[in-house]
PDB file of N, CA and C in Angstrom:
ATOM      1  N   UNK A   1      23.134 -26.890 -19.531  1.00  0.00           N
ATOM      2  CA  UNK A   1      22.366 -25.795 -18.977  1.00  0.00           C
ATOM      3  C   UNK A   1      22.206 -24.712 -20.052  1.00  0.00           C
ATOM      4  N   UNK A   2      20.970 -24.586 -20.668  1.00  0.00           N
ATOM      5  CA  UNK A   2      20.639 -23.326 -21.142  1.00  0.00           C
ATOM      6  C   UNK A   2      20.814 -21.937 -20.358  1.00  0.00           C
ATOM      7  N   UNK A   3      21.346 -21.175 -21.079  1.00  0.00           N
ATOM      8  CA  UNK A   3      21.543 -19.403 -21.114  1.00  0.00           C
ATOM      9  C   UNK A   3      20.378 -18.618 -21.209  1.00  0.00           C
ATOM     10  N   UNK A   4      20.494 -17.643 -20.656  1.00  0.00           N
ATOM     11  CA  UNK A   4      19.175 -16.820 -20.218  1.00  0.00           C
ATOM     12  C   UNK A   4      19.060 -16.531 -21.684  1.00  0.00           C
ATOM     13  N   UNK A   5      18.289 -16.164 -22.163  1.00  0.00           N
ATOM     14  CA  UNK A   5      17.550 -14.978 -23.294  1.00  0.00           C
ATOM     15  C   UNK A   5      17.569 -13.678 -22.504  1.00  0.00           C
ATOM     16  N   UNK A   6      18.457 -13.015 -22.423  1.00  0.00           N
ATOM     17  CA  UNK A   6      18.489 -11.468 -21.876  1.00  0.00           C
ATOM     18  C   UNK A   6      17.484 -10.169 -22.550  1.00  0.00           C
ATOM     19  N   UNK A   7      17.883 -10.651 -23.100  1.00  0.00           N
ATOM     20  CA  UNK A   7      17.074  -9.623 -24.511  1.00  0.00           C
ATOM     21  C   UNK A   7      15.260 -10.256 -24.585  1.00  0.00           C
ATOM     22  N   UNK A   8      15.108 -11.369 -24.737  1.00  0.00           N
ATOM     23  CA  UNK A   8      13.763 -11.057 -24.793  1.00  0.00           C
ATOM     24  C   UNK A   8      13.181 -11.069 -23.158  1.00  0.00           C
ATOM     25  N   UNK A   9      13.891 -11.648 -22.162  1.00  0.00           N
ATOM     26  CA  UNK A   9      13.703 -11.567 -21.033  1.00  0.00           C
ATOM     27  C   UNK A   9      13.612  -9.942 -20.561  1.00  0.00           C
ATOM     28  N   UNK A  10      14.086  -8.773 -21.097  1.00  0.00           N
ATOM     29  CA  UNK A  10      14.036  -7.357 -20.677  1.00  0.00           C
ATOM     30  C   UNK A  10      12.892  -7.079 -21.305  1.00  0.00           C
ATOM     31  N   UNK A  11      12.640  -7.416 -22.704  1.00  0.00           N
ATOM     32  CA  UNK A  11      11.317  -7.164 -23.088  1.00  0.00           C
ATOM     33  C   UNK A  11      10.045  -7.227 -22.125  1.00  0.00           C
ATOM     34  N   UNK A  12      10.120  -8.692 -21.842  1.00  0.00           N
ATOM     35  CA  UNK A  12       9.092  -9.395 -21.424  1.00  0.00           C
ATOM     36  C   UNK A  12       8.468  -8.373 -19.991  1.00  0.00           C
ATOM     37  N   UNK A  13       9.377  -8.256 -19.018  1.00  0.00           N
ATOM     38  CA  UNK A  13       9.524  -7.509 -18.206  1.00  0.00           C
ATOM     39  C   UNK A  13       9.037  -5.958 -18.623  1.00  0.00           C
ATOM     40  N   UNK A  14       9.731  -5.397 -19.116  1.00  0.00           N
ATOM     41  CA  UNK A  14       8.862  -4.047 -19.823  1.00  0.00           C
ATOM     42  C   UNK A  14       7.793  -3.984 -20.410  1.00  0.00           C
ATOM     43  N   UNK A  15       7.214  -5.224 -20.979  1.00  0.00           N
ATOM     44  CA  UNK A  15       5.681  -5.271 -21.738  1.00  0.00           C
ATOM     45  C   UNK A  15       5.001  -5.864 -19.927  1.00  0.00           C
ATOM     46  N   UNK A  16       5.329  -6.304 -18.798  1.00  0.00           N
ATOM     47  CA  UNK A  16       4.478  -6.169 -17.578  1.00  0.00           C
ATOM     48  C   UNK A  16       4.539  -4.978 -16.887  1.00  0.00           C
ATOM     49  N   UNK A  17       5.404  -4.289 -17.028  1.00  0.00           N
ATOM     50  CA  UNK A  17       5.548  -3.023 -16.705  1.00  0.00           C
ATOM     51  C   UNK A  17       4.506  -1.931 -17.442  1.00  0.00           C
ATOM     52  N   UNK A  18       4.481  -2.145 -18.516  1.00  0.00           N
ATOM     53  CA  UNK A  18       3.431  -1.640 -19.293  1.00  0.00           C
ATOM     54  C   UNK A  18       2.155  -1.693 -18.747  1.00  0.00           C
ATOM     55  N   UNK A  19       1.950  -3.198 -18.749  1.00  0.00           N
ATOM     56  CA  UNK A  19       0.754  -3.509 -18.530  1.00  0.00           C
ATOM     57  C   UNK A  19       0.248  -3.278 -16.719  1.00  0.00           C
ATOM     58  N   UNK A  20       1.089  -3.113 -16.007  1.00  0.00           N
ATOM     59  CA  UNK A  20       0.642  -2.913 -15.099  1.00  0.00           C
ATOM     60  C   UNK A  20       0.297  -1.224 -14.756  1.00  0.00           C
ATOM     61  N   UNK A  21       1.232  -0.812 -15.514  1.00  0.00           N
ATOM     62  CA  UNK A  21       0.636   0.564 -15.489  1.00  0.00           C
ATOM     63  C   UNK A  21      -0.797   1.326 -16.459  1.00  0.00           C
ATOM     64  N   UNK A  22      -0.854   0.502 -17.207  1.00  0.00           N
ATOM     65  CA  UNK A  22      -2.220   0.665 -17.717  1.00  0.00           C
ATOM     66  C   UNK A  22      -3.444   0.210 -16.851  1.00  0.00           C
ATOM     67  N   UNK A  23      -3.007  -0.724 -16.156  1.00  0.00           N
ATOM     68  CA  UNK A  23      -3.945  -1.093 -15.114  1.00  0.00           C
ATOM     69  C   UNK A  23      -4.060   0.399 -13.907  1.00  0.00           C
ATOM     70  N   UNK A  24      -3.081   0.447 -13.788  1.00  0.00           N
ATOM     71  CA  UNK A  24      -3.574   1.264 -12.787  1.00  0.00           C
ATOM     72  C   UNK A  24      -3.745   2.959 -13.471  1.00  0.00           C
ATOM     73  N   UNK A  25      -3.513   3.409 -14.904  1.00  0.00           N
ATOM     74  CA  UNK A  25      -4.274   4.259 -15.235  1.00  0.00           C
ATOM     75  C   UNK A  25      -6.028   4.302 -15.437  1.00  0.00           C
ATOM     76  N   UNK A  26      -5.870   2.818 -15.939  1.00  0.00           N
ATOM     77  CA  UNK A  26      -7.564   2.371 -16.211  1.00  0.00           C
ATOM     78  C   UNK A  26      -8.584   2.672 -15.219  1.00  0.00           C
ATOM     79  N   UNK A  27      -7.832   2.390 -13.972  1.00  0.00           N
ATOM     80  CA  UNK A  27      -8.397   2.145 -12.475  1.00  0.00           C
ATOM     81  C   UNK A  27      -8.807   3.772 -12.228  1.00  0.00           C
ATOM     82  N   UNK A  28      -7.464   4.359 -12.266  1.00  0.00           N
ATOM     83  CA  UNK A  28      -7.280   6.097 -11.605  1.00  0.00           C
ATOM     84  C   UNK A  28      -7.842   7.199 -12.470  1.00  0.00           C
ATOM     85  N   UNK A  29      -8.251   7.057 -13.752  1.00  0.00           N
ATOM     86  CA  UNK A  29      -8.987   7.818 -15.025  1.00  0.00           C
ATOM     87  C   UNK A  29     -10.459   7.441 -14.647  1.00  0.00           C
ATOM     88  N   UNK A  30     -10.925   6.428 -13.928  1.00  0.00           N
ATOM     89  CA  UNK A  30     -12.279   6.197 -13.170  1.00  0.00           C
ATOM     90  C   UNK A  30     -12.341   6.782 -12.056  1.00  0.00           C
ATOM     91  N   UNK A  31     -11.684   6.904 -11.247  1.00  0.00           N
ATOM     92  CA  UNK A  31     -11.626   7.666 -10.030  1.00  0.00           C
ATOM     93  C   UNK A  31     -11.351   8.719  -9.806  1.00  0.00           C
ATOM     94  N   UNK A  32     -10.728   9.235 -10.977  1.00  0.00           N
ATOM     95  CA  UNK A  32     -10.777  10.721 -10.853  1.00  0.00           C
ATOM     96  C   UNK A  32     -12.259  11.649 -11.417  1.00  0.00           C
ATOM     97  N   UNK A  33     -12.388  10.640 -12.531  1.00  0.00           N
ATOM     98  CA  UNK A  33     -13.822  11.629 -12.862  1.00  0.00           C
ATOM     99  C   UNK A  33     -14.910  11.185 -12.035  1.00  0.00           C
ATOM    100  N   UNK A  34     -14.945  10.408 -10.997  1.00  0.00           N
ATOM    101  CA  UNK A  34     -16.416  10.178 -10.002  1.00  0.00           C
ATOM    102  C   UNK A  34     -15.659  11.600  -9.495  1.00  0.00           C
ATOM    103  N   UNK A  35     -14.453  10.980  -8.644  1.00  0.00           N
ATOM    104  CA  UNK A  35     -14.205  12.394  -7.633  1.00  0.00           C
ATOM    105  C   UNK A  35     -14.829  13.714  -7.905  1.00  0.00           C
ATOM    106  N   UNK A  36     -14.219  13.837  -9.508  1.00  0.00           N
ATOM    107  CA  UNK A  36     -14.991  15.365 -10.269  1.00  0.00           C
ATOM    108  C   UNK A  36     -16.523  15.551  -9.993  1.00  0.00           C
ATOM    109  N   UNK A  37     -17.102  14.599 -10.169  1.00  0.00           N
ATOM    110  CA  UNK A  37     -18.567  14.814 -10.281  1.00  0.00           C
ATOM    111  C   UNK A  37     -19.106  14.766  -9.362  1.00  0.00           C
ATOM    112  N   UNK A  38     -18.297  14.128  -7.654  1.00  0.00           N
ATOM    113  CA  UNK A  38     -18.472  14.258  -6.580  1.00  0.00           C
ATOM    114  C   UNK A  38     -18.583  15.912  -5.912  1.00  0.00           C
ATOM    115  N   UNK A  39     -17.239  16.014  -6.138  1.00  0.00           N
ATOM    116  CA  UNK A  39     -16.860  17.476  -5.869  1.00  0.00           C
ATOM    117  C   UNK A  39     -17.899  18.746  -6.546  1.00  0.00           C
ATOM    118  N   UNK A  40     -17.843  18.813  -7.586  1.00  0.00           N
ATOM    119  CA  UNK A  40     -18.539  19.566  -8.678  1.00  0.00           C
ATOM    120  C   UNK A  40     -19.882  19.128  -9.002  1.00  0.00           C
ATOM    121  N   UNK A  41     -20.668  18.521  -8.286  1.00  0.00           N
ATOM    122  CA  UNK A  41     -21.749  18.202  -8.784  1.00  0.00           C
ATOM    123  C   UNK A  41     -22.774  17.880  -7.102  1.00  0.00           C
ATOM    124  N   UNK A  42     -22.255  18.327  -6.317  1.00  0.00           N
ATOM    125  CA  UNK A  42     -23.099  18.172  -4.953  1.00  0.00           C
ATOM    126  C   UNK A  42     -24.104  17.579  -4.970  1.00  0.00           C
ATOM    127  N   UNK A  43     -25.109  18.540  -5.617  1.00  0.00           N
ATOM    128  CA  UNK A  43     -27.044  18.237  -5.487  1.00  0.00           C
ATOM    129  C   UNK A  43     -26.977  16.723  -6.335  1.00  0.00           C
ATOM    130  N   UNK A  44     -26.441  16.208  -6.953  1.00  0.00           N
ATOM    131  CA  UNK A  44     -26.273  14.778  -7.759  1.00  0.00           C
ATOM    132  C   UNK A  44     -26.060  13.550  -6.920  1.00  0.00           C
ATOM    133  N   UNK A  45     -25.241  13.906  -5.262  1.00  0.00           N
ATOM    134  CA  UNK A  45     -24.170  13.302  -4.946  1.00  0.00           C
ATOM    135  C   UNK A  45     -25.310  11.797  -4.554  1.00  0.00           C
ATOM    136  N   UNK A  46     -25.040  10.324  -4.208  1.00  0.00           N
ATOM    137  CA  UNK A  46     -25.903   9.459  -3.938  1.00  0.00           C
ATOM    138  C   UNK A  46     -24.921   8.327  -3.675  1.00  0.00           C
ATOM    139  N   UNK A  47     -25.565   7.397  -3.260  1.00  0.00           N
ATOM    140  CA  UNK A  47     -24.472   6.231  -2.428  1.00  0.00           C
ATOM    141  C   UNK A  47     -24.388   5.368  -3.920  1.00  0.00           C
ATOM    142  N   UNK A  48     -24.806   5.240  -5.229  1.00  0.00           N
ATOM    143  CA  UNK A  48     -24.610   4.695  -6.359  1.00  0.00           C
ATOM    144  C   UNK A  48     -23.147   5.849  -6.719  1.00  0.00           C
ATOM    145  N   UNK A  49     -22.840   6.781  -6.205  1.00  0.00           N
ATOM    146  CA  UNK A  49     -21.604   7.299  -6.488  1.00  0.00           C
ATOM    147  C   UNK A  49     -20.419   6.893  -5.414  1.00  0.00           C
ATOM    148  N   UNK A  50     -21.218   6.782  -4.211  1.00  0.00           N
ATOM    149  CA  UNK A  50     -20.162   6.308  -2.809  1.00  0.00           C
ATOM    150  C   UNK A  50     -19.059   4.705  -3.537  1.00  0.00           C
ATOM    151  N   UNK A  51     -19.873   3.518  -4.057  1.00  0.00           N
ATOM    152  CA  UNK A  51     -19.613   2.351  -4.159  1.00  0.00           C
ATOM    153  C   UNK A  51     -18.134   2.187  -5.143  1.00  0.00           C
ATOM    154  N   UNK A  52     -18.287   3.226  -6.422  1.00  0.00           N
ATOM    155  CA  UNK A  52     -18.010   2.659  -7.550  1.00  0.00           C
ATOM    156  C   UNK A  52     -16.052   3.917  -6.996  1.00  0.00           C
ATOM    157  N   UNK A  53     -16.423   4.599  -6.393  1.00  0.00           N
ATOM    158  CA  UNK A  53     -15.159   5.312  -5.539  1.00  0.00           C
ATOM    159  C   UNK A  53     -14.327   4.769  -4.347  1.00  0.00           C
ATOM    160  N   UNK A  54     -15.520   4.129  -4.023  1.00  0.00           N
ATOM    161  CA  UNK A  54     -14.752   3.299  -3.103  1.00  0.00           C
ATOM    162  C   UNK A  54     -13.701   1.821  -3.737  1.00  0.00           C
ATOM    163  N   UNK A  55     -14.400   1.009  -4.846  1.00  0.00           N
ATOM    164  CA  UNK A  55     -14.098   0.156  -5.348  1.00  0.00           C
ATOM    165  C   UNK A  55     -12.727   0.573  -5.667  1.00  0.00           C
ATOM    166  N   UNK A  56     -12.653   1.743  -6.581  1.00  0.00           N
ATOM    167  CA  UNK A  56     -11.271   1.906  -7.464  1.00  0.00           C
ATOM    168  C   UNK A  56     -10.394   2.604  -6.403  1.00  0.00           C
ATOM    169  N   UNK A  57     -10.637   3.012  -5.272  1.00  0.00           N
ATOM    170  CA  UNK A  57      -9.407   3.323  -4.070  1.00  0.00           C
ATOM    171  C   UNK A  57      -9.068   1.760  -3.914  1.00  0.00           C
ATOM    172  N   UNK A  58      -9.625   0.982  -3.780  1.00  0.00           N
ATOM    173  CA  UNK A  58      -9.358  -0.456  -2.683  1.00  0.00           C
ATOM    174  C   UNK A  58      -8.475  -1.201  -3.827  1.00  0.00           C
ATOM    175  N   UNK A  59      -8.650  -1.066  -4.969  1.00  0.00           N
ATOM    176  CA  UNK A  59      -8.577  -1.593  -6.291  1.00  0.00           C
ATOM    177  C   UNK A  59      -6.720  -1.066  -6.648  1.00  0.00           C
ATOM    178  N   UNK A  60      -7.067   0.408  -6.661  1.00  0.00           N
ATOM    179  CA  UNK A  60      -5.548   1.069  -7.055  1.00  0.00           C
ATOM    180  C   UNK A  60      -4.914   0.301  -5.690  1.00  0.00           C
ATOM    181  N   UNK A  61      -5.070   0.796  -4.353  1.00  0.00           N
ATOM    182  CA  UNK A  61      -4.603   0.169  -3.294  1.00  0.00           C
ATOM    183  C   UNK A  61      -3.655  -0.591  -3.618  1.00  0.00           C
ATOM    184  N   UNK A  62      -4.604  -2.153  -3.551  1.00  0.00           N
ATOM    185  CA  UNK A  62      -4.220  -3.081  -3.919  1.00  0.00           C
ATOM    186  C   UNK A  62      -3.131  -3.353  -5.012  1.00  0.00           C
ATOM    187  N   UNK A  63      -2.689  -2.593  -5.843  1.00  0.00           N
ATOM    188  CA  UNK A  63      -2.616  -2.677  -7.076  1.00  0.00           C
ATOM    189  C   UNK A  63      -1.312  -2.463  -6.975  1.00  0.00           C
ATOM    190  N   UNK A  64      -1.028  -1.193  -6.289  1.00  0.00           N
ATOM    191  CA  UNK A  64       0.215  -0.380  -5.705  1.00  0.00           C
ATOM    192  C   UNK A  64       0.365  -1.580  -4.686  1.00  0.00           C
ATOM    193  N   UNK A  65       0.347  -2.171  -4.124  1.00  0.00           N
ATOM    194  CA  UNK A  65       0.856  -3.057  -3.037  1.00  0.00           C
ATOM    195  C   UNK A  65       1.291  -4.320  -3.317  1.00  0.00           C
ATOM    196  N   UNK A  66       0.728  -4.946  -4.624  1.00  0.00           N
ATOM    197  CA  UNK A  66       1.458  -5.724  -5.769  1.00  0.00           C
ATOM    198  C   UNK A  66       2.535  -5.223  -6.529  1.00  0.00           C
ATOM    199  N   UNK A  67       2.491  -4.100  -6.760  1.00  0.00           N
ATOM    200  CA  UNK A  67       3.311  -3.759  -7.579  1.00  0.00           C
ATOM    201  C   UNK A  67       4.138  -2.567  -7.319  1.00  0.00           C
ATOM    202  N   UNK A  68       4.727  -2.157  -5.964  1.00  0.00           N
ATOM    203  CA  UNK A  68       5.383  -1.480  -5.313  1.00  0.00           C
ATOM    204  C   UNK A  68       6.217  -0.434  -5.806  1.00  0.00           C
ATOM    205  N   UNK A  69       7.010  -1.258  -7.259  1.00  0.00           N
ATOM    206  CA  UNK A  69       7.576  -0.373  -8.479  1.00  0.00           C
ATOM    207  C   UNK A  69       6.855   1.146  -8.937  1.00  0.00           C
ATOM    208  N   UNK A  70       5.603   1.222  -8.777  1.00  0.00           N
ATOM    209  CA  UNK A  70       5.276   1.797  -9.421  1.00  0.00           C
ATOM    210  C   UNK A  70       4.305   3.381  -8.046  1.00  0.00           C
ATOM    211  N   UNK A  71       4.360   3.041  -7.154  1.00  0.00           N
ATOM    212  CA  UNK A  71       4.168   4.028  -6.200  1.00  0.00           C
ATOM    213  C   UNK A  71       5.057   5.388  -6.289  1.00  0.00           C
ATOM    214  N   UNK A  72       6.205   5.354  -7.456  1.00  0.00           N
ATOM    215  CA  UNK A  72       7.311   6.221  -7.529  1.00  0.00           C
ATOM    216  C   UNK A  72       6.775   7.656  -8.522  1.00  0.00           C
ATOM    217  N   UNK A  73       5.962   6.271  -9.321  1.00  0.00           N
ATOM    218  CA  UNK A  73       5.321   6.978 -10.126  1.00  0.00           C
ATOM    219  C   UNK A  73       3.813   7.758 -10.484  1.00  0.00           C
ATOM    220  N   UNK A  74       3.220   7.203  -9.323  1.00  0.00           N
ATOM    221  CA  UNK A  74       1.548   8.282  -8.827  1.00  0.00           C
ATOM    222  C   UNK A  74       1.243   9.217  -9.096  1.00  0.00           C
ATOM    223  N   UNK A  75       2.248  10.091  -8.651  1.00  0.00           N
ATOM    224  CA  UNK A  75       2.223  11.779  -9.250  1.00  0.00           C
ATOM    225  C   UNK A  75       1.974  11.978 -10.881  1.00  0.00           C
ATOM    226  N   UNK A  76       2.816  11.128 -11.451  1.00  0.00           N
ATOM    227  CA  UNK A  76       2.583  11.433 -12.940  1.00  0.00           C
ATOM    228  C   UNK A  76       1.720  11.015 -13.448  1.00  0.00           C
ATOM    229  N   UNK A  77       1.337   9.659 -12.947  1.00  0.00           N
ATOM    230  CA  UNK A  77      -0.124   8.967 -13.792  1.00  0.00           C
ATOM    231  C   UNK A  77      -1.283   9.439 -13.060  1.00  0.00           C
ATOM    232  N   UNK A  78      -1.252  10.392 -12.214  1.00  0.00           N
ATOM    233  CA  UNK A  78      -2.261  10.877 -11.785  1.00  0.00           C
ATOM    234  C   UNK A  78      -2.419  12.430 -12.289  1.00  0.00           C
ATOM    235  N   UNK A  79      -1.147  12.916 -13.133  1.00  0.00           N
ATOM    236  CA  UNK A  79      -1.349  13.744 -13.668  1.00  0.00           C
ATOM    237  C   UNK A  79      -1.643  13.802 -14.927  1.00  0.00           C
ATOM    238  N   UNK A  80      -1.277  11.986 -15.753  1.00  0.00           N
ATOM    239  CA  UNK A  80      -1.678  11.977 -17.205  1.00  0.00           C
ATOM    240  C   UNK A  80      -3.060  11.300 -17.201  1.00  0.00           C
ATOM    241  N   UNK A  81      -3.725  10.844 -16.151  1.00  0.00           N
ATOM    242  CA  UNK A  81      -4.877  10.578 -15.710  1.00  0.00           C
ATOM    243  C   UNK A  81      -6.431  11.718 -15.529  1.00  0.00           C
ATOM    244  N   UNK A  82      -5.751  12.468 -15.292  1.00  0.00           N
ATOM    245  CA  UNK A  82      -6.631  13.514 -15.301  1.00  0.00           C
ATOM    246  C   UNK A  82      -7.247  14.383 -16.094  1.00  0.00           C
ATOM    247  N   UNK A  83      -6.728  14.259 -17.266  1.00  0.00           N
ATOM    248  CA  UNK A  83      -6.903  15.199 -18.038  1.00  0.00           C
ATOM    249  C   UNK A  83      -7.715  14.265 -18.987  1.00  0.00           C
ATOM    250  N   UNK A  84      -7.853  12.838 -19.054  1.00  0.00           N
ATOM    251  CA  UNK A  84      -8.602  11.661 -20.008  1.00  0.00           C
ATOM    252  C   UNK A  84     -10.040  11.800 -18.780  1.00  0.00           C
ATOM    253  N   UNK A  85      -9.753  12.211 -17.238  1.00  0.00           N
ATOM    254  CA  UNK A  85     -11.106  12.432 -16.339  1.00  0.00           C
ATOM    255  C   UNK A  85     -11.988  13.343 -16.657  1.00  0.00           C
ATOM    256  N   UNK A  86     -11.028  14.000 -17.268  1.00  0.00           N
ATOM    257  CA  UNK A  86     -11.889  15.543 -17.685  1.00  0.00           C
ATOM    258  C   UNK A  86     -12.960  15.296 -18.951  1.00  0.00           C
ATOM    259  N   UNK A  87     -12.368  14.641 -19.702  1.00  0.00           N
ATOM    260  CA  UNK A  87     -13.027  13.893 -20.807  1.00  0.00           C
ATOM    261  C   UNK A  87     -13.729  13.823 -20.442  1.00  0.00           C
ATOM    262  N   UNK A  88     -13.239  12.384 -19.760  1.00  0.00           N
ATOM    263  CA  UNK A  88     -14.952  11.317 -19.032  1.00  0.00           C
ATOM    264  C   UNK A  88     -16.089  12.231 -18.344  1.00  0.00           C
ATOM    265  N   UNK A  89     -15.443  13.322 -17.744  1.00  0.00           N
ATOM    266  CA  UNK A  89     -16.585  14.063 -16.694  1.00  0.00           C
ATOM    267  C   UNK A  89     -17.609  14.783 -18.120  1.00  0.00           C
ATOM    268  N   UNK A  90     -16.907  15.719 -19.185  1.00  0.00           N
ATOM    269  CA  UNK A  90     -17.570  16.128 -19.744  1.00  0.00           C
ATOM    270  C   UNK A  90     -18.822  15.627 -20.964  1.00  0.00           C
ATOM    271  N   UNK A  91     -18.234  14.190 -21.170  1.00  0.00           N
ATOM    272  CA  UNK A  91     -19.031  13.075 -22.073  1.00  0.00           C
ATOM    273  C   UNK A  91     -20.003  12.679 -20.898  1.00  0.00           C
ATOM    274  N   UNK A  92     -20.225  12.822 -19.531  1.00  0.00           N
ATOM    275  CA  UNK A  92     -21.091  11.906 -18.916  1.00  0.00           C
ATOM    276  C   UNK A  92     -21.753  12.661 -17.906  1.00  0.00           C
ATOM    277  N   UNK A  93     -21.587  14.592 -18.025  1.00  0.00           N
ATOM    278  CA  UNK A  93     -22.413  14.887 -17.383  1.00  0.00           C
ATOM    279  C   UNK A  93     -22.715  16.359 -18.097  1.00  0.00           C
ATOM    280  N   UNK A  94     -23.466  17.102 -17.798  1.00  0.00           N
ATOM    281  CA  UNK A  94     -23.402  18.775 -18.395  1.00  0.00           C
ATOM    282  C   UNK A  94     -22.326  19.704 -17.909  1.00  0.00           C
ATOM    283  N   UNK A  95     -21.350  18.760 -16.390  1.00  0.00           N
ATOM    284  CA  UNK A  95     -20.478  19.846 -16.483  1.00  0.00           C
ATOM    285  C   UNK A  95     -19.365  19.764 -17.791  1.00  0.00           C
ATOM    286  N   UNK A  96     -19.263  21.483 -17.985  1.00  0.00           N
ATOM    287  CA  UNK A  96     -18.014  21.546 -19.200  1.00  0.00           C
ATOM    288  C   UNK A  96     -16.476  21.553 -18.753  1.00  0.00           C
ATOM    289  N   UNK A  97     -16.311  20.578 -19.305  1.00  0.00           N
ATOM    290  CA  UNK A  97     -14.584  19.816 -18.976  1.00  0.00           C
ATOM    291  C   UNK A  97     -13.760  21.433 -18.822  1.00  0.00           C
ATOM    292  N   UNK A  98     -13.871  22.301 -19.443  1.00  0.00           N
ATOM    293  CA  UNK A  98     -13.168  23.263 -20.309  1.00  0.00           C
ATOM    294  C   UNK A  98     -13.275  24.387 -18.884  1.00  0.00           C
ATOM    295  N   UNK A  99     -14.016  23.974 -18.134  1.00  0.00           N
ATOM    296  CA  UNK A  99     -14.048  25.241 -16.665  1.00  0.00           C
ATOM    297  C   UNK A  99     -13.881  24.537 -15.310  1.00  0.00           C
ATOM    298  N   UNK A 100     -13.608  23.525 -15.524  1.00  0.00           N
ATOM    299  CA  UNK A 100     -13.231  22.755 -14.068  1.00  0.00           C
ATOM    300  C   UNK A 100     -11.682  22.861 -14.292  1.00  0.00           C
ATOM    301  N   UNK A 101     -11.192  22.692 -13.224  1.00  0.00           N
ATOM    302  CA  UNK A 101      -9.485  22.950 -13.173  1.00  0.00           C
ATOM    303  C   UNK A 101      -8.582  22.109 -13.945  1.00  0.00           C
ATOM    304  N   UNK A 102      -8.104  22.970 -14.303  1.00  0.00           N
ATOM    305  CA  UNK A 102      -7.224  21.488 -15.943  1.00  0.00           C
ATOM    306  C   UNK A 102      -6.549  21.081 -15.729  1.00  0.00           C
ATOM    307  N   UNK A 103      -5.512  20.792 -13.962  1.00  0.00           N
ATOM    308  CA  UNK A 103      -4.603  19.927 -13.751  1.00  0.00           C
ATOM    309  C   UNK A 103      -5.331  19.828 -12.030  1.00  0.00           C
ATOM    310  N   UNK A 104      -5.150  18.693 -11.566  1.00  0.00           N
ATOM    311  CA  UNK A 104      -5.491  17.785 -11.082  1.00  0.00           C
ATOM    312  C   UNK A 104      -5.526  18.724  -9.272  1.00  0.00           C
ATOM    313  N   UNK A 105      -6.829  19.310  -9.013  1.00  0.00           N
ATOM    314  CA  UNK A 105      -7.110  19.977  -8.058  1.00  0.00           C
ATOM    315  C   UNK A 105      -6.974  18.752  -6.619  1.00  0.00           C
ATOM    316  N   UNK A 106      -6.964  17.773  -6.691  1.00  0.00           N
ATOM    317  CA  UNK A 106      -6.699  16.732  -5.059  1.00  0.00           C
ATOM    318  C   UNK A 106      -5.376  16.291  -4.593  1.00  0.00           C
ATOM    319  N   UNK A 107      -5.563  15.954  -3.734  1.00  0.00           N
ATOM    320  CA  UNK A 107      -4.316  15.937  -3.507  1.00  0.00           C
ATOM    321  C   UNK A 107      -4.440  14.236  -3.376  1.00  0.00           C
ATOM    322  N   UNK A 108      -3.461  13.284  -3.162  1.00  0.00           N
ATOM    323  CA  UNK A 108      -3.133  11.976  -2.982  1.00  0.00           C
ATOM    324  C   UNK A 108      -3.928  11.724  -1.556  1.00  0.00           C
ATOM    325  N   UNK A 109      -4.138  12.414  -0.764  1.00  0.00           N
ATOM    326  CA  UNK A 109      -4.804  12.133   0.934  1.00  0.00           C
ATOM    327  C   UNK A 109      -5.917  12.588   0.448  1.00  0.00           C
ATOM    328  N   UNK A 110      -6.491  13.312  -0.575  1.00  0.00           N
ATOM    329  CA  UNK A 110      -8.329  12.929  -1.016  1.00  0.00           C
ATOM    330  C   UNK A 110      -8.644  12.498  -1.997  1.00  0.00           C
ATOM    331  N   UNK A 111      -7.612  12.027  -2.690  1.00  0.00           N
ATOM    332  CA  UNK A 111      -8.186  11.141  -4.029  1.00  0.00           C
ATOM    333  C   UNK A 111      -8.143   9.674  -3.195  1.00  0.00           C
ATOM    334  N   UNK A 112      -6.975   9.318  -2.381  1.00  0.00           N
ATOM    335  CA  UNK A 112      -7.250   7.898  -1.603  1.00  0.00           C
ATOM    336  C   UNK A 112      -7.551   7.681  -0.273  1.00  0.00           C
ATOM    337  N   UNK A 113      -8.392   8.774   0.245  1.00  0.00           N
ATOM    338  CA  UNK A 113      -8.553   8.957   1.616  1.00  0.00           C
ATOM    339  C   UNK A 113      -9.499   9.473   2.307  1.00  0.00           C
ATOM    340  N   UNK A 114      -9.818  10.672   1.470  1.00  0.00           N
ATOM    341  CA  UNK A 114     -11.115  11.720   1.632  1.00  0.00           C
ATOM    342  C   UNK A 114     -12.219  10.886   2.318  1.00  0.00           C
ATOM    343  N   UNK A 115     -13.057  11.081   3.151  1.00  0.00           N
ATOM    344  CA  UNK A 115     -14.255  10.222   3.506  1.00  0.00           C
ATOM    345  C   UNK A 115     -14.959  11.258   2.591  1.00  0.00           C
ATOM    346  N   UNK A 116     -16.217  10.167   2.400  1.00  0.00           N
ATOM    347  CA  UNK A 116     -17.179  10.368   1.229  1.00  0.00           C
ATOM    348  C   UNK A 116     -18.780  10.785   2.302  1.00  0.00           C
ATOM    349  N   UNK A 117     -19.353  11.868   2.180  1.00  0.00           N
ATOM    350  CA  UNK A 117     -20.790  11.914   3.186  1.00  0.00           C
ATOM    351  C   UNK A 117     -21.922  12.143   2.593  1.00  0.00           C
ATOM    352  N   UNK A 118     -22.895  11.909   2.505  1.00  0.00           N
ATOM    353  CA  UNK A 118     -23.924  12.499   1.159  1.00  0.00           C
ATOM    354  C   UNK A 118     -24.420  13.826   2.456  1.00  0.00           C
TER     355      UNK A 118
END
């Protein structure tokens, strides 16, 4: 009977850990800057914005429900998430990143919950 590999077995485990949390920053750095441009951008608002918000709630969802570990941690990647949204909002629309609120104005019950109305 072969012996575990402990050592690269902890690795291995921490490089999915990684990777699953990049997944779900990838996911939540998209969903925060629609939200922005939802919120902050009214007269814009259109059901080509409803779809792609809805996707990445059902998406993180999901994601967190695979990977349960990491629901501990929401608060923070939704706080190092936000500030790469701000980016995205200011590269992809005329609002300026630099006057919308610089830490993360929603709360968890309207970033994954809020109903959306045009």
């Amino acid at each position: 009977m072969e012996l575990l590999d402990l050592e690269n077995l902890s690795e291995e485990i921490e490089s999915l850990g990684r990777q699953e949390k990049r997944e779900l920053h990838s996911r939540l750095k998209i969903l925060l800057a629609h939200l922005l441009k939802w919120h902050y951008q009214p007269q814009r608002r259109s059901k080509s914005w409803i779809y792609p918000i809805r996707e990445q709630r059902r998406e993180i969802s999901r994601h967190l429900k695979e990977n349960p570990s990491l629901k501990p941690y929401l608060p923070e990647a939704i706080s190092i998430c936000y500030e790469t949204a701000l980016d995205l909002v200011g590269q992809e629309t005329l609002l300026d990143s630099e006057t919308l609120p610089q830490t993360c104005p929603f709360s968890e019950g309207q970033i994954f919950e809020e109903p959306l109305h045009l």
